[in-house]
C-alpha atoms as a PDB file:
ATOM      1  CA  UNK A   1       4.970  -7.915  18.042  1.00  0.00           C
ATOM      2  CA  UNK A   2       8.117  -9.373  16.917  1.00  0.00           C
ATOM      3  CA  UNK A   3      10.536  -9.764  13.698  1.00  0.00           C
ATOM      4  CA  UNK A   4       8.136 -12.742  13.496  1.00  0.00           C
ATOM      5  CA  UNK A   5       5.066 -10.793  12.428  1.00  0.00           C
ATOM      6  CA  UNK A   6       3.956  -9.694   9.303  1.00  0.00           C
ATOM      7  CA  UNK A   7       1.367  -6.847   9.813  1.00  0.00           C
ATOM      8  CA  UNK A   8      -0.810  -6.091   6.698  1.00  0.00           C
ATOM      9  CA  UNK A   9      -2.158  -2.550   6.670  1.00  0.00           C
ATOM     10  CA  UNK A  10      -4.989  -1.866   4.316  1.00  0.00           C
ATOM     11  CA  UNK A  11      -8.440  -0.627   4.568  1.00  0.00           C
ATOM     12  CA  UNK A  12     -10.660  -2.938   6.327  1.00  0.00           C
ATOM     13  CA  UNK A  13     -14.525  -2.099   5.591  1.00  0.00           C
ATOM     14  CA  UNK A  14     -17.111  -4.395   5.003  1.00  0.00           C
ATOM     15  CA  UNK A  15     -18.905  -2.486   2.997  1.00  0.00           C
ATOM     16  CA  UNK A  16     -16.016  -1.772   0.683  1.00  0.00           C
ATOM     17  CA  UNK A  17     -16.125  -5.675  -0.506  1.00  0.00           C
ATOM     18  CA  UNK A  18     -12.756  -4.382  -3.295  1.00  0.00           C
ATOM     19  CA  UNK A  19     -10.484  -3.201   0.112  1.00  0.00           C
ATOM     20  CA  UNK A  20     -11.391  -5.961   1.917  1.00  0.00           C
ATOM     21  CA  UNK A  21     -10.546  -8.830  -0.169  1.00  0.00           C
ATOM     22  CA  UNK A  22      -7.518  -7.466  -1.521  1.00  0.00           C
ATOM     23  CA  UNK A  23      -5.524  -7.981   1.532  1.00  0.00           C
ATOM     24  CA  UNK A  24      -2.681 -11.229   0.464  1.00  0.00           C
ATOM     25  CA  UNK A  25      -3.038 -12.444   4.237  1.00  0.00           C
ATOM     26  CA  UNK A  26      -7.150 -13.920   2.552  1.00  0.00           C
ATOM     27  CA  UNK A  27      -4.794 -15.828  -0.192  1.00  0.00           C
ATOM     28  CA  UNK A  28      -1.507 -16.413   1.195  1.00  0.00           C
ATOM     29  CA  UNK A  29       0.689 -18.758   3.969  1.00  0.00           C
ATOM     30  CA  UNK A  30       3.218 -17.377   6.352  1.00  0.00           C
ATOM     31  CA  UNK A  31       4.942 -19.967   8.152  1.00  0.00           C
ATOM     32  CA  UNK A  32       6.596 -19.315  11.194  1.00  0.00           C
ATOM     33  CA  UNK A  33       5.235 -15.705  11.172  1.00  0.00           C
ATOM     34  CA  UNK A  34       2.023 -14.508  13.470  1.00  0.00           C
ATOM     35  CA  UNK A  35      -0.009 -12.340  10.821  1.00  0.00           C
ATOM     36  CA  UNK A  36      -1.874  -9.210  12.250  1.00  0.00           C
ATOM     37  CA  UNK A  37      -4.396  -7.195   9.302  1.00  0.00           C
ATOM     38  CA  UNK A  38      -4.535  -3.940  10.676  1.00  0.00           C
ATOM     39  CA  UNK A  39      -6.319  -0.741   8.818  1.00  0.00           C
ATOM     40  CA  UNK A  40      -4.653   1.305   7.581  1.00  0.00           C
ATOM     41  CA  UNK A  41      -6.248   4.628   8.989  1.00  0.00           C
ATOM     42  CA  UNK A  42      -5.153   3.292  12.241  1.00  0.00           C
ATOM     43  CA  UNK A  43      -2.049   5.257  11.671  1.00  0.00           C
ATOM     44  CA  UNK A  44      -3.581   8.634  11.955  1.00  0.00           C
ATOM     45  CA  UNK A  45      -3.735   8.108  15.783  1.00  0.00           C
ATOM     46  CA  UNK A  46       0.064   6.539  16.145  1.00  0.00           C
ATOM     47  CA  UNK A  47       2.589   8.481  18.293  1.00  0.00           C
ATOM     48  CA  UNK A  48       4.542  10.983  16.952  1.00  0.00           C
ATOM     49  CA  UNK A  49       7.357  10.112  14.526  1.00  0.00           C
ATOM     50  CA  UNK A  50       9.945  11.080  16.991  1.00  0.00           C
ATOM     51  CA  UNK A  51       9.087   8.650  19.213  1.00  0.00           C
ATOM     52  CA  UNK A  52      10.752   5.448  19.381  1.00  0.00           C
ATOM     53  CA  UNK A  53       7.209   3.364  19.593  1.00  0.00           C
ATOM     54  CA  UNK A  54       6.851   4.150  16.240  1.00  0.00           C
ATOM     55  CA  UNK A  55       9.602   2.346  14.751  1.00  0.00           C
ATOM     56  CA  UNK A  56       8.413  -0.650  13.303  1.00  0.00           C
ATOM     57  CA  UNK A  57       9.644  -3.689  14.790  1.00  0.00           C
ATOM     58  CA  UNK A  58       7.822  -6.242  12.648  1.00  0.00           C
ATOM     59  CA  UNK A  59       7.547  -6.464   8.852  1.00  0.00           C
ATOM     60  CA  UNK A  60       4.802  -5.200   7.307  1.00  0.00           C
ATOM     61  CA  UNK A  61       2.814  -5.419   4.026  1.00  0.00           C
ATOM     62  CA  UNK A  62       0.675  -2.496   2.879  1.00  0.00           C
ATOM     63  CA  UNK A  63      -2.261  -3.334   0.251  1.00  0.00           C
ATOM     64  CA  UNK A  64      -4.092  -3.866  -1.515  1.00  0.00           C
ATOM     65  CA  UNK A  65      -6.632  -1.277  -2.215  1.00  0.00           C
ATOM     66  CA  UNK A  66      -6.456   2.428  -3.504  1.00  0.00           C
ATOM     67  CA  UNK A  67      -3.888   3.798  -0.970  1.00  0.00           C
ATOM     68  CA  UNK A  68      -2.260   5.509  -3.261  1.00  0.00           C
ATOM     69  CA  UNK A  69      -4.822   8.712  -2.106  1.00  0.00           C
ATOM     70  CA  UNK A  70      -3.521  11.722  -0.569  1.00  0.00           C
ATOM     71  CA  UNK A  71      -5.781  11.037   2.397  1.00  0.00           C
ATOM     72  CA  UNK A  72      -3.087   7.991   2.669  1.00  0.00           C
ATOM     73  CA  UNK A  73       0.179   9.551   2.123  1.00  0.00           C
ATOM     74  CA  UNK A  74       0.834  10.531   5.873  1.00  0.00           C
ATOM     75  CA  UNK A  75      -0.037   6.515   6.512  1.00  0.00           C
ATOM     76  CA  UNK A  76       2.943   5.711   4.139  1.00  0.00           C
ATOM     77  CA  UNK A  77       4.825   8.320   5.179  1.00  0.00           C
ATOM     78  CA  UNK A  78       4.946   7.194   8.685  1.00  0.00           C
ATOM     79  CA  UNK A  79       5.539   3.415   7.780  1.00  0.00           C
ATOM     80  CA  UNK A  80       8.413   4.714   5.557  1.00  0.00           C
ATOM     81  CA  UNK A  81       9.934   6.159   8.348  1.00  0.00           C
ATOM     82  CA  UNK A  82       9.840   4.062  10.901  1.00  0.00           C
ATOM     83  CA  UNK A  83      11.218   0.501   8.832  1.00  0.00           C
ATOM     84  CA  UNK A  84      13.725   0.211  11.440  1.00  0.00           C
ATOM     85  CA  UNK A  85      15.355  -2.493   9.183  1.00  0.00           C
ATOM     86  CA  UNK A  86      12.476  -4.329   8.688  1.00  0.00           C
ATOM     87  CA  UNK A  87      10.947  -5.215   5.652  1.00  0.00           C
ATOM     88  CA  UNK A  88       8.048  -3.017   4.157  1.00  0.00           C
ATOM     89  CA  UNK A  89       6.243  -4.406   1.222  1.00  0.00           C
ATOM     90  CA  UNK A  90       3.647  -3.292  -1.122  1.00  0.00           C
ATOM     91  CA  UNK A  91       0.808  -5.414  -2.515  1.00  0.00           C
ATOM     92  CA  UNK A  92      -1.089  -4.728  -5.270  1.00  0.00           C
ATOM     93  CA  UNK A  93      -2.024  -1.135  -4.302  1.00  0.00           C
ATOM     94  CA  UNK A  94      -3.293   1.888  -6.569  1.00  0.00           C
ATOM     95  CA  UNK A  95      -3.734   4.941  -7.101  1.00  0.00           C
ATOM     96  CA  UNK A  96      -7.058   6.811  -7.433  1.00  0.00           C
ATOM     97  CA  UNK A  97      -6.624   9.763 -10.563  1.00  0.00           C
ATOM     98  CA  UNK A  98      -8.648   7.745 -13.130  1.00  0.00           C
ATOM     99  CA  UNK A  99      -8.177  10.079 -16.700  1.00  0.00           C
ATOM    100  CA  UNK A 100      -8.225   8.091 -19.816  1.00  0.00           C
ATOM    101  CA  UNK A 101      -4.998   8.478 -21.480  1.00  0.00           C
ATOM    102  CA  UNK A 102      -4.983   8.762 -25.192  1.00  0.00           C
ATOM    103  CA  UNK A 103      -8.810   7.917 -25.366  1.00  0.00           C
ATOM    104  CA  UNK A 104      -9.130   9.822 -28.438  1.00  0.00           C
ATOM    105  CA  UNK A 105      -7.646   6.322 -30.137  1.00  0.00           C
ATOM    106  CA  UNK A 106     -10.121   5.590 -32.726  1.00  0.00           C
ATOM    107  CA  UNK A 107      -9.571   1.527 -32.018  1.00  0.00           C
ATOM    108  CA  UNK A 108     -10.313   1.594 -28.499  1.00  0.00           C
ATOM    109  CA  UNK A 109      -7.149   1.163 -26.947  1.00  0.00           C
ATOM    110  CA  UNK A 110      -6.666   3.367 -24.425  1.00  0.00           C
ATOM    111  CA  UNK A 111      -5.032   3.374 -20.618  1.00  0.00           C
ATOM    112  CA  UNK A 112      -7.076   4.241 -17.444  1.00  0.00           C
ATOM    113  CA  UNK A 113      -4.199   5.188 -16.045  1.00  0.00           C
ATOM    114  CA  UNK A 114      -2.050   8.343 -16.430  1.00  0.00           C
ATOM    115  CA  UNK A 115       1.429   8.661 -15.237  1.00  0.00           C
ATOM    116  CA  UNK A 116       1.895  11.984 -16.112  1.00  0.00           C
ATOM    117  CA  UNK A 117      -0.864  13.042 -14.078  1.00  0.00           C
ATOM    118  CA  UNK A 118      -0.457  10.954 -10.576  1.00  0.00           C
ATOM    119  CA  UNK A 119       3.010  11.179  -9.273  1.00  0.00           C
ATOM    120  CA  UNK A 120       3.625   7.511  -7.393  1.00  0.00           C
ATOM    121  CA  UNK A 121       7.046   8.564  -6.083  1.00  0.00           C
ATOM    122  CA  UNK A 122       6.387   9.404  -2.401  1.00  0.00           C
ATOM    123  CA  UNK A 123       4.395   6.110  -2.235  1.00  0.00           C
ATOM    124  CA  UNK A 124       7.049   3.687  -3.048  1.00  0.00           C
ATOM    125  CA  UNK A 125       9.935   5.481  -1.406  1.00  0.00           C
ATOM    126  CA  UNK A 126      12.047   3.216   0.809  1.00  0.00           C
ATOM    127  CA  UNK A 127       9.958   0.023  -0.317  1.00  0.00           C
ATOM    128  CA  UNK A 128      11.470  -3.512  -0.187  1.00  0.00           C
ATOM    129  CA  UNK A 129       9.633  -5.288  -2.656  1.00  0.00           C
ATOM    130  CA  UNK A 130       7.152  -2.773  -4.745  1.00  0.00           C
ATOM    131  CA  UNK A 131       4.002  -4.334  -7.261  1.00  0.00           C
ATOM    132  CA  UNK A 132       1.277  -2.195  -7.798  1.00  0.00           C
ATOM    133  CA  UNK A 133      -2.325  -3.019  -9.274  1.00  0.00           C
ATOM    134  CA  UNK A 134      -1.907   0.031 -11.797  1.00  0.00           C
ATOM    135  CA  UNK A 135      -1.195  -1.645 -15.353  1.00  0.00           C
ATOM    136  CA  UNK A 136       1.773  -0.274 -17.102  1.00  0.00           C
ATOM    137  CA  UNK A 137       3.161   1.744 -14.782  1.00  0.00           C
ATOM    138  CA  UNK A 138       6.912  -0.206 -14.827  1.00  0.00           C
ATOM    139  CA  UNK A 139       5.527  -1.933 -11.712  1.00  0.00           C
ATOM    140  CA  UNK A 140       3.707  -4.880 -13.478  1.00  0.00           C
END
């Protein structure tokens, strides 16, 4: 791999239909890039951080999909600290803490989402280019 690839980590299942299609390599051109998908739980068996393999040296996009899980973070984590100068780029990711905020509303309106329950901050540390599938969140 090269500064000419774009790997896109996310979850690839076929039984999870949602992770699968969310990946923006399915709707999207790269020209003049080679484009790798890659799951994203492939991470858990990458080389220790202090080893120089694990710098990136290719830019990568991570999403779509509910990463934003604890089961993930070490995934980010690693990606985050290996950038090396490349670009890292998130796509339409989310989290997974589904509360209904102010759901007591008597006309309905209400938020699935609750930002004063999931703390997003270690997930988008060190980002290039951040846009999350979470509505309302500042990242819309």
């Amino acid at each position: 791999m090269t500064m000419n690839t774009i790997v896109n980590y996310h979850v690839i299942d076929p039984k999870n239909i949602g992770d699968l299609f969310s990946s923006p390599v399915n709707y999207f051109q790269f020209p003049g890039y080679e484009v790798i998908k890659r799951d994203i739980r492939t991470l858990d068996n990458s080389p220790p951080l202090e080893d120089a393999e694990t710098l990136l040296n290719h830019h990568a996009i991570v999403g779509g999909g509910g990463l934003m899980f604890d089961r993930f973070l070490p995934n980010f984590q690693r990606l985050q600290a290996g950038t090396n100068g490349n670009s890292l780029i998130l796509w339409g990711a989310g989290q997974q803490v589904y509360q209904l905020k102010n759901s007591g509303l008597t006309d309905g309106s209400h938020s699935p989402y609750n930002n004063n329950i999931f703390d997003y901050t270690p997930y988008l540390k060190d980002f290039n280019c951040i846009g999350i599938r979470d509505y309302n969140q500042g990242y819309d």
